[in-house]
C-alpha atoms as a PDB file:
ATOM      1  CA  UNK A   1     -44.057-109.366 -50.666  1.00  0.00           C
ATOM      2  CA  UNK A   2     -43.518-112.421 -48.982  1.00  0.00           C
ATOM      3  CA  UNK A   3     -41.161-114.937 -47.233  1.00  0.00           C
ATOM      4  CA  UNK A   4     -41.984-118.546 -46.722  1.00  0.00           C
ATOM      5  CA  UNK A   5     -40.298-120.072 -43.840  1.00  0.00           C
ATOM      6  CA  UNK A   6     -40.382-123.384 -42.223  1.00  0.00           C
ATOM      7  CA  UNK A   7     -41.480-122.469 -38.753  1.00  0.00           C
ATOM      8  CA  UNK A   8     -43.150-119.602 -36.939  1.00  0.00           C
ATOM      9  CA  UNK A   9     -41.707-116.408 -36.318  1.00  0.00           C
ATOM     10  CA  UNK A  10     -40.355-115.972 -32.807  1.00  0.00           C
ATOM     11  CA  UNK A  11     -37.798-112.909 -33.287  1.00  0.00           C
ATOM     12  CA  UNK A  12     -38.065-110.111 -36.191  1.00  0.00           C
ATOM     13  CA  UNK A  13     -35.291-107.235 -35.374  1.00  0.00           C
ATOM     14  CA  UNK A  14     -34.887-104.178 -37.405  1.00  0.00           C
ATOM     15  CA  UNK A  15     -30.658-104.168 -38.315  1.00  0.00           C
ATOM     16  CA  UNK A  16     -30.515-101.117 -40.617  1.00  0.00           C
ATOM     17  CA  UNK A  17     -32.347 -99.333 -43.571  1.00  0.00           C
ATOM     18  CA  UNK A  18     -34.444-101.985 -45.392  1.00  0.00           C
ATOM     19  CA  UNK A  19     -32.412-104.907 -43.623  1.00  0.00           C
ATOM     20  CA  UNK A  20     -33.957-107.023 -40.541  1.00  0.00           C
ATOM     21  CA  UNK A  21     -33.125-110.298 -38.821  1.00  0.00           C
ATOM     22  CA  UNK A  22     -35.640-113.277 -37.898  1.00  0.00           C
ATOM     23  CA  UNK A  23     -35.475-116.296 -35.858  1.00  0.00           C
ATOM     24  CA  UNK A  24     -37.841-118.878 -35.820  1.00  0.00           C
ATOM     25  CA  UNK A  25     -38.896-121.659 -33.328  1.00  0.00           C
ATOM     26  CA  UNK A  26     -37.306-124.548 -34.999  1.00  0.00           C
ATOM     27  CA  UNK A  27     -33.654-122.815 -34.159  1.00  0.00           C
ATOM     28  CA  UNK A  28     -33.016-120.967 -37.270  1.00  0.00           C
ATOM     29  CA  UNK A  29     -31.658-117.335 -37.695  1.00  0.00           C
ATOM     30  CA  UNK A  30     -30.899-115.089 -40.627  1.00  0.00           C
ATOM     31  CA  UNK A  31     -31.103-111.821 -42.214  1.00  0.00           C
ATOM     32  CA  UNK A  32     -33.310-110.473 -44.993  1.00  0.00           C
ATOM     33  CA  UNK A  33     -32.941-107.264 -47.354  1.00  0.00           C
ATOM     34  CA  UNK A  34     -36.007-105.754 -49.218  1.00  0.00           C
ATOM     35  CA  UNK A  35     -34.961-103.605 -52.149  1.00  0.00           C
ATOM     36  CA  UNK A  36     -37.158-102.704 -54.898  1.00  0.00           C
ATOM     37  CA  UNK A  37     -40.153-104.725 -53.808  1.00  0.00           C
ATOM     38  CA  UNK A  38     -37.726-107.658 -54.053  1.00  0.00           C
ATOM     39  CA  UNK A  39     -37.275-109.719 -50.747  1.00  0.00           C
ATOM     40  CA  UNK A  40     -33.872-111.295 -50.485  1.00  0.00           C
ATOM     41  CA  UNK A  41     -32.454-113.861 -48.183  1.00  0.00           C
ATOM     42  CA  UNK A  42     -28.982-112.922 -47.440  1.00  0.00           C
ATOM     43  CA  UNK A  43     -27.918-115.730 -45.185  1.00  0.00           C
ATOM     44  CA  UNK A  44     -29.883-118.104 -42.632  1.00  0.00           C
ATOM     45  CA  UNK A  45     -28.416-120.929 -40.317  1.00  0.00           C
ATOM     46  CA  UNK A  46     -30.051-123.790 -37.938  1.00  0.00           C
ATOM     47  CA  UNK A  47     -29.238-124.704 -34.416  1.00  0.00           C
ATOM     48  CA  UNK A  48     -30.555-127.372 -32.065  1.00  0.00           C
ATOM     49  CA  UNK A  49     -30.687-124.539 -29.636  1.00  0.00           C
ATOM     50  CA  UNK A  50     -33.647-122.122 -29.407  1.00  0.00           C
ATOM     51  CA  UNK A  51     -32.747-118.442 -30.134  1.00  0.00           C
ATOM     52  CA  UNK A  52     -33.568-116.170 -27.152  1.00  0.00           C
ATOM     53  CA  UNK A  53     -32.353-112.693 -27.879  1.00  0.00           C
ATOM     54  CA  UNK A  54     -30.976-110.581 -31.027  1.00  0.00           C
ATOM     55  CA  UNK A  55     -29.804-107.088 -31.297  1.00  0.00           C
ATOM     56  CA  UNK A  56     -27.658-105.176 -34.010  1.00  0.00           C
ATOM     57  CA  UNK A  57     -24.730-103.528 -33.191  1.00  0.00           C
ATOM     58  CA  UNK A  58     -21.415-102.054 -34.555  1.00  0.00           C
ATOM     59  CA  UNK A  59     -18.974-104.306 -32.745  1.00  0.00           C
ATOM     60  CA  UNK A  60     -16.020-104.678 -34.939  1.00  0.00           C
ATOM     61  CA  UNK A  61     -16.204-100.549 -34.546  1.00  0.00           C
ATOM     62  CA  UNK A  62     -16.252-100.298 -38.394  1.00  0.00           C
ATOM     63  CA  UNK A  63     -19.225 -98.706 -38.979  1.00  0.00           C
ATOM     64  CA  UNK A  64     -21.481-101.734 -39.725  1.00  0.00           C
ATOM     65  CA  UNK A  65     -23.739-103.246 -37.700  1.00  0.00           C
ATOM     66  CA  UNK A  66     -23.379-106.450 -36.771  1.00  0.00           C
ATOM     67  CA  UNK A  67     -25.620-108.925 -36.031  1.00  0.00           C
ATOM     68  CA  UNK A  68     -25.448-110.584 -31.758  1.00  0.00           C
ATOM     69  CA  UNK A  69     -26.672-113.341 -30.852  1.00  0.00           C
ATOM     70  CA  UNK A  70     -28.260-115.279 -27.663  1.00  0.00           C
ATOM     71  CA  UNK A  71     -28.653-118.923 -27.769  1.00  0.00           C
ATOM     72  CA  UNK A  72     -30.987-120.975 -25.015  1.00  0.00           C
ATOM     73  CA  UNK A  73     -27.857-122.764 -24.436  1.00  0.00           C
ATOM     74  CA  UNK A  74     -25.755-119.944 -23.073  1.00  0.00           C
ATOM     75  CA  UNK A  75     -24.157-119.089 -26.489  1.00  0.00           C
ATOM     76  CA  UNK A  76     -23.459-115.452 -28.063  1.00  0.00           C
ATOM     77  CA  UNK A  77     -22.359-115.326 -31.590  1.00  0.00           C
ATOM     78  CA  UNK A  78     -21.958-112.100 -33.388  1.00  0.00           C
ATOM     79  CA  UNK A  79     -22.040-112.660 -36.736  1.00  0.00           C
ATOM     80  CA  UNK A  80     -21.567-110.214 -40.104  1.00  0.00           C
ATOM     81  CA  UNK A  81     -24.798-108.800 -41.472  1.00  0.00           C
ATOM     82  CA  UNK A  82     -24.628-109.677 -44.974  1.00  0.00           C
ATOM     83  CA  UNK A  83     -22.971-113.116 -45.041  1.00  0.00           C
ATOM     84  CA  UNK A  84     -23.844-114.517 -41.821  1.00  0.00           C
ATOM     85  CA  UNK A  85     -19.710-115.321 -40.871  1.00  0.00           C
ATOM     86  CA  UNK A  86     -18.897-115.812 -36.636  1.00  0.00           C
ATOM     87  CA  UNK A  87     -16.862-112.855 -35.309  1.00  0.00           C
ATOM     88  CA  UNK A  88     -16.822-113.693 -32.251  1.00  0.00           C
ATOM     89  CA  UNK A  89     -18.520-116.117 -29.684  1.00  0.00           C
ATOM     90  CA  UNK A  90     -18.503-116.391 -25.848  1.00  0.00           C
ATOM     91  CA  UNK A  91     -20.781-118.840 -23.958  1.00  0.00           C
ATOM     92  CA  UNK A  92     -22.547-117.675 -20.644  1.00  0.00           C
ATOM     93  CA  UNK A  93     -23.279-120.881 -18.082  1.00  0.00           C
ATOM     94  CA  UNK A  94     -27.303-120.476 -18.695  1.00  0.00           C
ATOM     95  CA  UNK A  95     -29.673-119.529 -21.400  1.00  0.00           C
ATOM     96  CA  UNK A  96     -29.547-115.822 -22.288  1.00  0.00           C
ATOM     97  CA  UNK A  97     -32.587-113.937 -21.597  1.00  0.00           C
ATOM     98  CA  UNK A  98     -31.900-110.234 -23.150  1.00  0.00           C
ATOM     99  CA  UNK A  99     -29.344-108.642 -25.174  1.00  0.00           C
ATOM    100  CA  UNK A 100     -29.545-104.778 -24.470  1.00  0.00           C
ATOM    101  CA  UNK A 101     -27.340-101.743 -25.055  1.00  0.00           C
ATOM    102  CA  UNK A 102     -26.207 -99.445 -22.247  1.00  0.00           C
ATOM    103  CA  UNK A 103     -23.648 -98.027 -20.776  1.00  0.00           C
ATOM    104  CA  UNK A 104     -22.592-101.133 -18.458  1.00  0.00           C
ATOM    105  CA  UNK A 105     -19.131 -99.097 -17.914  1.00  0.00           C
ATOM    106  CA  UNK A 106     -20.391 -95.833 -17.242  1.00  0.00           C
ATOM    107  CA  UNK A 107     -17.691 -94.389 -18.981  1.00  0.00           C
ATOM    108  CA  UNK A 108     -20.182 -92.295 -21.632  1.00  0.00           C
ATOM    109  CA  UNK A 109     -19.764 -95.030 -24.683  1.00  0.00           C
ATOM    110  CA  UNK A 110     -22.811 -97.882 -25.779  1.00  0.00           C
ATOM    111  CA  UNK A 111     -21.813-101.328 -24.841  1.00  0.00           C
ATOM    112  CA  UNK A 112     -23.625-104.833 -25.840  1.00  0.00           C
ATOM    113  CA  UNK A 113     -25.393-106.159 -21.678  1.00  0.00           C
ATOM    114  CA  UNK A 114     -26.156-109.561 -21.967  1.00  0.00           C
ATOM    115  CA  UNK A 115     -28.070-111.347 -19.075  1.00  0.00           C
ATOM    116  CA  UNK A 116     -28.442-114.713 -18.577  1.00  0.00           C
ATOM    117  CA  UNK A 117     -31.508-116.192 -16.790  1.00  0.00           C
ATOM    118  CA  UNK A 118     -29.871-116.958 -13.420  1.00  0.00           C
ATOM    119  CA  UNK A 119     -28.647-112.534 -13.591  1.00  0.00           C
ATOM    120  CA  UNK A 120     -25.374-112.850 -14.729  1.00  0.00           C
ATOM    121  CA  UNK A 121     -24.347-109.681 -16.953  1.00  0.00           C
ATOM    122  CA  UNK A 122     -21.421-109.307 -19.859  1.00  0.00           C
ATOM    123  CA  UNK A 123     -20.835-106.365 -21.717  1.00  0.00           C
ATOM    124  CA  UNK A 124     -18.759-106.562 -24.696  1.00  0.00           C
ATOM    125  CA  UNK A 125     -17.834-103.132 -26.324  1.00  0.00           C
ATOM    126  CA  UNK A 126     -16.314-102.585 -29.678  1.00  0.00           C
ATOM    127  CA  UNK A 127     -13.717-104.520 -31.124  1.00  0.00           C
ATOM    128  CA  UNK A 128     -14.663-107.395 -29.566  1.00  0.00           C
ATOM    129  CA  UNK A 129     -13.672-106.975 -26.433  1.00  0.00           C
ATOM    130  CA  UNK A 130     -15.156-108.411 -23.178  1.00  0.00           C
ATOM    131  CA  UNK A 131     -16.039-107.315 -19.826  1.00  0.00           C
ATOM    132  CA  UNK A 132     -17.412-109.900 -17.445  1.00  0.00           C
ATOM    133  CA  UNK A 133     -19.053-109.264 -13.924  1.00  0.00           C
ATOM    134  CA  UNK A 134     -21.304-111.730 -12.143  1.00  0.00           C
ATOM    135  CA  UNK A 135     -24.356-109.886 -10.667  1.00  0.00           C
ATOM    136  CA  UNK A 136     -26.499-112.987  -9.580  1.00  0.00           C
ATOM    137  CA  UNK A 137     -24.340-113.548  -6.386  1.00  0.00           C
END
C-alpha cells in the first residue's frame, strides 16, 4: 500500500490501532487509517509554519486520543483524530521543540509537557486545561 504526498516525510506518529499521523516539510499535517489493505486519508491541513512536534493524547478525557500539535511558530493545536477539527490552541513565544507526556504535576496523573526552544515548559492535562511555568529563567 501506498500514499503519495507532495513533500517528504518529516513526522510519522503512531495515534492508535491501525491509525497514524504525518507531517511533511512543506507544512502539512494529517492523519491516515489502514483497514483492510485500504489506506485512507482521514483529514490533512497546510500551514506556512513548519511542524516541529506531534503526540496523541486523550485530552478532552473522553477516551479518544487526540491529536497535539507543535508549530515552528510557537503554536499548539490539538485537534480531533478523525476529522481534523481545533479543540483547543495556545501559542508559546518560540518554536516548540518536543511534545512529551509526564507527570509535570507530580500529582500521579499523565499530562501533555511542551517545551519551547528557549526552555519554557506547559503542561496541559485533560479537559483542556492549562498549566504554565517558565523554566528558561
Amino acid at each position: 500500500c501506498e500514499s503519495q504526498q507532495t513533500d517528504k516525510v518529516t513526522i510519522l506518529k503512531h495515534i492508535s490501532g491501525n491509525r497514524f499521523a504525518f507531517g511533511l516539510a512543506n507544512g502539512t499535517v494529517g492523519v491516515y487509517d489502514f483497514e483492510k489493505g485500504v489506506l485512507s486519508r482521514k483529514w490533512r491541513v497546510k500551514s506556512k509554519h513548519t511542524l516541529n512536534a506531534v503526540a496523541a493524547f486523550d485530552m478532552t478525557g473522553d477516551g479518544k486520543l487526540e491529536l497535539v500539535i507543535g508549530w515552528s511558530n510557537g503554536r499548539i493545536e490539538v485537534r480531533n483524530c478523525t476529522s481534523g477539527e481545533v479543540l483547543a490552541k495556545d501559542l508559546l513565544p518560540n518554536s516548540i521543540a518536543a511534545i512529551v507526556r509526564a507527570d509535570f504535576r507530580m500529582d500521579g496523573r499523565m499530562q501533555v509537557v511542551v517545551v519551547s526552544v528557549e526552555g519554557e515548559l506547559r503542561g496541559y492535562v485533560q479537559n483542556l486545561g492549562v498549566v504554565r511555568t517558565d523554566e528558561s529563567r
